[in-house]
C-alpha atoms as a PDB file:
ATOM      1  CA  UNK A   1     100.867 101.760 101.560  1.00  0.00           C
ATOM      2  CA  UNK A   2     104.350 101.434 102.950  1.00  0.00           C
ATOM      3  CA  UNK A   3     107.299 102.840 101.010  1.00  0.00           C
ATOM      4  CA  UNK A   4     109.770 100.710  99.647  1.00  0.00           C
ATOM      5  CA  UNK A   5     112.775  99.966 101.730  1.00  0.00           C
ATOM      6  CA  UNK A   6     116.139 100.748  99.620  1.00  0.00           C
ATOM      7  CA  UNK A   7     118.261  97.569  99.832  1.00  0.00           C
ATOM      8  CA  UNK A   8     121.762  97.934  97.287  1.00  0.00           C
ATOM      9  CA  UNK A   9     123.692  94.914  95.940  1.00  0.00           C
ATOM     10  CA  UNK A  10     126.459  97.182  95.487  1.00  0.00           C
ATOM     11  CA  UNK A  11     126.505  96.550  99.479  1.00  0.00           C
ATOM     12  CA  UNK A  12     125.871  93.350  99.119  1.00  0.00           C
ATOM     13  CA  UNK A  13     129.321  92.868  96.794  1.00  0.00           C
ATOM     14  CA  UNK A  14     131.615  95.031  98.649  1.00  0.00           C
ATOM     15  CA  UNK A  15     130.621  92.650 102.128  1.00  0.00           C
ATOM     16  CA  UNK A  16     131.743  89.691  99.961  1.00  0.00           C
ATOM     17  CA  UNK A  17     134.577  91.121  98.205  1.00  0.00           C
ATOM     18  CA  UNK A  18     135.977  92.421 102.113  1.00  0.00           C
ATOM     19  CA  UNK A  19     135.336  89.008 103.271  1.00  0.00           C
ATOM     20  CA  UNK A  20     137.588  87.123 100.535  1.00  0.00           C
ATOM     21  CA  UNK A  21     139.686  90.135 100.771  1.00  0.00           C
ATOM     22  CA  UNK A  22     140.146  89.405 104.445  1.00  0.00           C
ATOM     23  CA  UNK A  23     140.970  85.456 103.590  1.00  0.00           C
ATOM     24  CA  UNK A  24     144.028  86.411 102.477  1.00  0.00           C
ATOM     25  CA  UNK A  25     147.110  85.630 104.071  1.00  0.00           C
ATOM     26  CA  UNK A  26     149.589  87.944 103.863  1.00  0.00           C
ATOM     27  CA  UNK A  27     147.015  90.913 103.956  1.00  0.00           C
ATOM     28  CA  UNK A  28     147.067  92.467 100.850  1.00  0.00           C
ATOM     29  CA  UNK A  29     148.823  95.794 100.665  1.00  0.00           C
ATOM     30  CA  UNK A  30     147.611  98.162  97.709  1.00  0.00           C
ATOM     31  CA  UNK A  31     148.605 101.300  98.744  1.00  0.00           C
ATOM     32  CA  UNK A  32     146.816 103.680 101.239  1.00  0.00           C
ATOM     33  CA  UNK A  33     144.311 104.963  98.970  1.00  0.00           C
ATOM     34  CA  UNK A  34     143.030 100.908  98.558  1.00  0.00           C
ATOM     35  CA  UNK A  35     143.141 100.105 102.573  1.00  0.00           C
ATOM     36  CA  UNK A  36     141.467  97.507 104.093  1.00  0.00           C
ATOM     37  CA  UNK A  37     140.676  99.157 107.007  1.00  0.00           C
ATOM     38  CA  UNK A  38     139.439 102.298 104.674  1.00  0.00           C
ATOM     39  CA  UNK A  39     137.311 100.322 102.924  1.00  0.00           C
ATOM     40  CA  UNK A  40     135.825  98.499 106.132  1.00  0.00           C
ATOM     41  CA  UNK A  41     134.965 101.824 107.087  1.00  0.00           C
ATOM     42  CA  UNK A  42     133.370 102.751 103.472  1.00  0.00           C
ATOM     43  CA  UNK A  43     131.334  99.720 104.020  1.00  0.00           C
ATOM     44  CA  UNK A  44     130.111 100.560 107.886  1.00  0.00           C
ATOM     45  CA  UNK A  45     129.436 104.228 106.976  1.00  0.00           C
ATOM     46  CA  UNK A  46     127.120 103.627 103.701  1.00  0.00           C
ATOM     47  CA  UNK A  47     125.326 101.216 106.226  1.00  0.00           C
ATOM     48  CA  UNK A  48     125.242 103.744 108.295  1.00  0.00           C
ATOM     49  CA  UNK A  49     123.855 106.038 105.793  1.00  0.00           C
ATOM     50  CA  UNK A  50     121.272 103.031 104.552  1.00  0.00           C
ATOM     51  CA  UNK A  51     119.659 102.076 108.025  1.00  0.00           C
ATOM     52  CA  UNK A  52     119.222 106.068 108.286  1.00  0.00           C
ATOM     53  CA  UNK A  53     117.596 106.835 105.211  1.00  0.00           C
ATOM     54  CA  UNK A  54     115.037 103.286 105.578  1.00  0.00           C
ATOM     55  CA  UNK A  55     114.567 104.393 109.380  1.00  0.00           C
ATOM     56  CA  UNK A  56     113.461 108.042 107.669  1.00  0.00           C
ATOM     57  CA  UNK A  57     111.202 106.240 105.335  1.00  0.00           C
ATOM     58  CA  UNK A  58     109.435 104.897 108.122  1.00  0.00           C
ATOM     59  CA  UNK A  59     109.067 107.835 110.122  1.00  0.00           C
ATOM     60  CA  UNK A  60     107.434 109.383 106.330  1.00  0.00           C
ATOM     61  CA  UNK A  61     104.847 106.053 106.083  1.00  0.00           C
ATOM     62  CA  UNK A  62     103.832 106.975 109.978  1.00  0.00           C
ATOM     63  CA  UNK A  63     103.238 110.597 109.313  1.00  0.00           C
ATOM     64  CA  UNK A  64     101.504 109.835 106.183  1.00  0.00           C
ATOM     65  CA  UNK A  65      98.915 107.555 107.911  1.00  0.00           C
ATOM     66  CA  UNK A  66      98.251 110.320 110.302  1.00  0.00           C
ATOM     67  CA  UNK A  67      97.831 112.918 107.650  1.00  0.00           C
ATOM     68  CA  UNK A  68      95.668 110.525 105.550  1.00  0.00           C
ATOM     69  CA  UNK A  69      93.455 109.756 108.630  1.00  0.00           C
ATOM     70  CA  UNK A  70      93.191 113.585 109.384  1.00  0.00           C
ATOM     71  CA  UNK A  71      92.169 113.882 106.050  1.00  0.00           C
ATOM     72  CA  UNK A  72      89.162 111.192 106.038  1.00  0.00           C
ATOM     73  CA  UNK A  73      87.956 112.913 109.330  1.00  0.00           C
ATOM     74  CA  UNK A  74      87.864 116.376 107.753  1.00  0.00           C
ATOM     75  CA  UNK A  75      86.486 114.916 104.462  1.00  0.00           C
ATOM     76  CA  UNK A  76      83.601 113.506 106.510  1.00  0.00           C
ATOM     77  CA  UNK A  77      82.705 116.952 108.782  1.00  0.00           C
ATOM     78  CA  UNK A  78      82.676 118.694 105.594  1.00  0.00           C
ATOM     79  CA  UNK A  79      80.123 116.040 104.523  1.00  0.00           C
ATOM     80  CA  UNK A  80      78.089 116.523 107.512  1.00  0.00           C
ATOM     81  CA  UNK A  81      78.550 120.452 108.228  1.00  0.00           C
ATOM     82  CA  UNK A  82      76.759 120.839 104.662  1.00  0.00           C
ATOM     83  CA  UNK A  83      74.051 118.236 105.288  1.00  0.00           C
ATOM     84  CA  UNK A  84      73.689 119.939 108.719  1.00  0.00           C
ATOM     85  CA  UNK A  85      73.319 123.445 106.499  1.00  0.00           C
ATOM     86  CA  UNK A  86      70.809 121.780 104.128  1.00  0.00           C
ATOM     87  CA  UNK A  87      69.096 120.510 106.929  1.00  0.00           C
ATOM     88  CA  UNK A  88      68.474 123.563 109.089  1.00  0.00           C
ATOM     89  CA  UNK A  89      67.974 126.090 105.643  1.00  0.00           C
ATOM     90  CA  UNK A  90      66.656 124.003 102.876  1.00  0.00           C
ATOM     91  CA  UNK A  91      68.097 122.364 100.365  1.00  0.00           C
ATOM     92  CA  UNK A  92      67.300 125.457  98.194  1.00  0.00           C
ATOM     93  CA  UNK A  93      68.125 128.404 100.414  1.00  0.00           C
ATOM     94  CA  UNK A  94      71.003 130.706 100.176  1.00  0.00           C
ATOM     95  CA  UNK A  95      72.612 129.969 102.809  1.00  0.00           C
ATOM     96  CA  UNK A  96      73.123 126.240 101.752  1.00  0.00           C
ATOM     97  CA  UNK A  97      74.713 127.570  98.595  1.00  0.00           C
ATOM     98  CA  UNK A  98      77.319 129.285 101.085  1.00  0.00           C
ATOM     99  CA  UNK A  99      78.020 126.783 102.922  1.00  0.00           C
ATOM    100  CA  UNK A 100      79.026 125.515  99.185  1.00  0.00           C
ATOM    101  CA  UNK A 101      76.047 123.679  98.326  1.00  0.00           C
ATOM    102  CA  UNK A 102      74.189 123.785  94.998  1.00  0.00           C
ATOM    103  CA  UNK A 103      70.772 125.162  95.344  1.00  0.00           C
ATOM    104  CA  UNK A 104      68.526 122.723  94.131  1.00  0.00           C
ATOM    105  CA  UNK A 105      66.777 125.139  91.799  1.00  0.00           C
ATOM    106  CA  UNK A 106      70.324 125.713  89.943  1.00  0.00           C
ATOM    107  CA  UNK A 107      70.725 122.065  89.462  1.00  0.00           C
ATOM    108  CA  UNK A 108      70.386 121.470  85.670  1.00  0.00           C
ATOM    109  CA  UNK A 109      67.291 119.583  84.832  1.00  0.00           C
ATOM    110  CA  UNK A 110      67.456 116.360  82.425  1.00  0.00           C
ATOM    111  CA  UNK A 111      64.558 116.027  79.760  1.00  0.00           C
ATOM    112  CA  UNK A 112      63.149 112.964  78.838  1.00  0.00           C
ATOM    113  CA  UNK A 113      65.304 110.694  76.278  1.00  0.00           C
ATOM    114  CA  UNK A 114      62.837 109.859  73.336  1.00  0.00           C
ATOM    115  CA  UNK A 115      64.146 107.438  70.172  1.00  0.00           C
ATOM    116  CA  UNK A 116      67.097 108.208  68.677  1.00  0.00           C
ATOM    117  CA  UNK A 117      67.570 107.797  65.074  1.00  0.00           C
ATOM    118  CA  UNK A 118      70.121 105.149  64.207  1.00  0.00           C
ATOM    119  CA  UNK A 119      71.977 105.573  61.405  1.00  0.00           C
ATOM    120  CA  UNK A 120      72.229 102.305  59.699  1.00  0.00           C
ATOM    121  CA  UNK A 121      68.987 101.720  59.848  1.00  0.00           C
ATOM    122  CA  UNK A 122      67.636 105.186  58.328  1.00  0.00           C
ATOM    123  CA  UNK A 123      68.654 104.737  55.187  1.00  0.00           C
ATOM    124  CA  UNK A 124      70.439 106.609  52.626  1.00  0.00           C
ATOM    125  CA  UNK A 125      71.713 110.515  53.079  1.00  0.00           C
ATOM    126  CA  UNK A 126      71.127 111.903  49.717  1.00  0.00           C
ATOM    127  CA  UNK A 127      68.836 110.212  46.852  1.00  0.00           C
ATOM    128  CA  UNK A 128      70.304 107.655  45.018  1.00  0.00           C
ATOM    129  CA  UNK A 129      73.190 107.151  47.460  1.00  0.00           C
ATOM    130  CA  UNK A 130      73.921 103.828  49.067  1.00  0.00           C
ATOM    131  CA  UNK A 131      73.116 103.518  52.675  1.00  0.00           C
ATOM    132  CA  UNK A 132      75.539 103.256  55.408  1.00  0.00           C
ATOM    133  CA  UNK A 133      77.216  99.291  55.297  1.00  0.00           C
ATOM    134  CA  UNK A 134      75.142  98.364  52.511  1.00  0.00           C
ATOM    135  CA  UNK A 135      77.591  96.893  49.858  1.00  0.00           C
ATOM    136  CA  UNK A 136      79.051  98.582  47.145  1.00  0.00           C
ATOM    137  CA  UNK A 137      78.456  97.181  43.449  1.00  0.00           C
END
């Protein structure tokens, strides 16, 4: 999934507000800390800075895709070298365990799931008790 691309309506204001600015006739002076030309350049270089850091997150989507793809390739030869180990060993050799396989005689075994007594149907705990959602008098 592509990242984001940073936009900034702080941009987007200072364009406008240099473009009324700029409308103005006499240019307004004021003072050389609050230049037009100064803040032109403020403008250009945080664009500057903007198109850089979006042209960075592009380069980091690209790389990503290759890692991720390098990734599913090694996630799948790690699937097949231990199927290939199974294969050629047994599934319940030592030598699959190695390769990081689970012996099938170490796999825990699962008994047979017989009735389950449910408790509102089995009546009450103790003598003389009421039973579970029965109501109370």
């Amino acid at each position: 999934m592509a990242r984001t691309k940073r936009t900034s309506s702080v941009l987007e204001t200072a364009r406008q507000r240099l473009a009324g600015l700029k409308s103005i006739t006499p240019a307004p002076d004021f003072g050389a800390a609050l230049s037009m030309t100064g803040y032109e350049a403020d403008i250009n270089s945080f664009i500057t800075k903007l198109d850089s850091y979006n042209e960075k997150l592009s380069s980091i989507d690209s790389l990503q895709n290759e890692v991720d793809s390098l990734e599913h390739a090694l996630r799948e030869k790690n699937t097949r070298l231990l199927s290939a180990a199974e294969a050629h060993y047994g599934p319940d050799s030592s030598e699959y365990e190695q390769a990081g396989g689970t012996r099938r005689s170490e796999r825990k075994r699962t008994g047979p799931k017989g009735p389950r007594a449910n408790a509102a149907t089995a009546g009450p705990a103790t003598p003389g008790a009421p039973a579970p959602g029965a109501p109370t008098p």
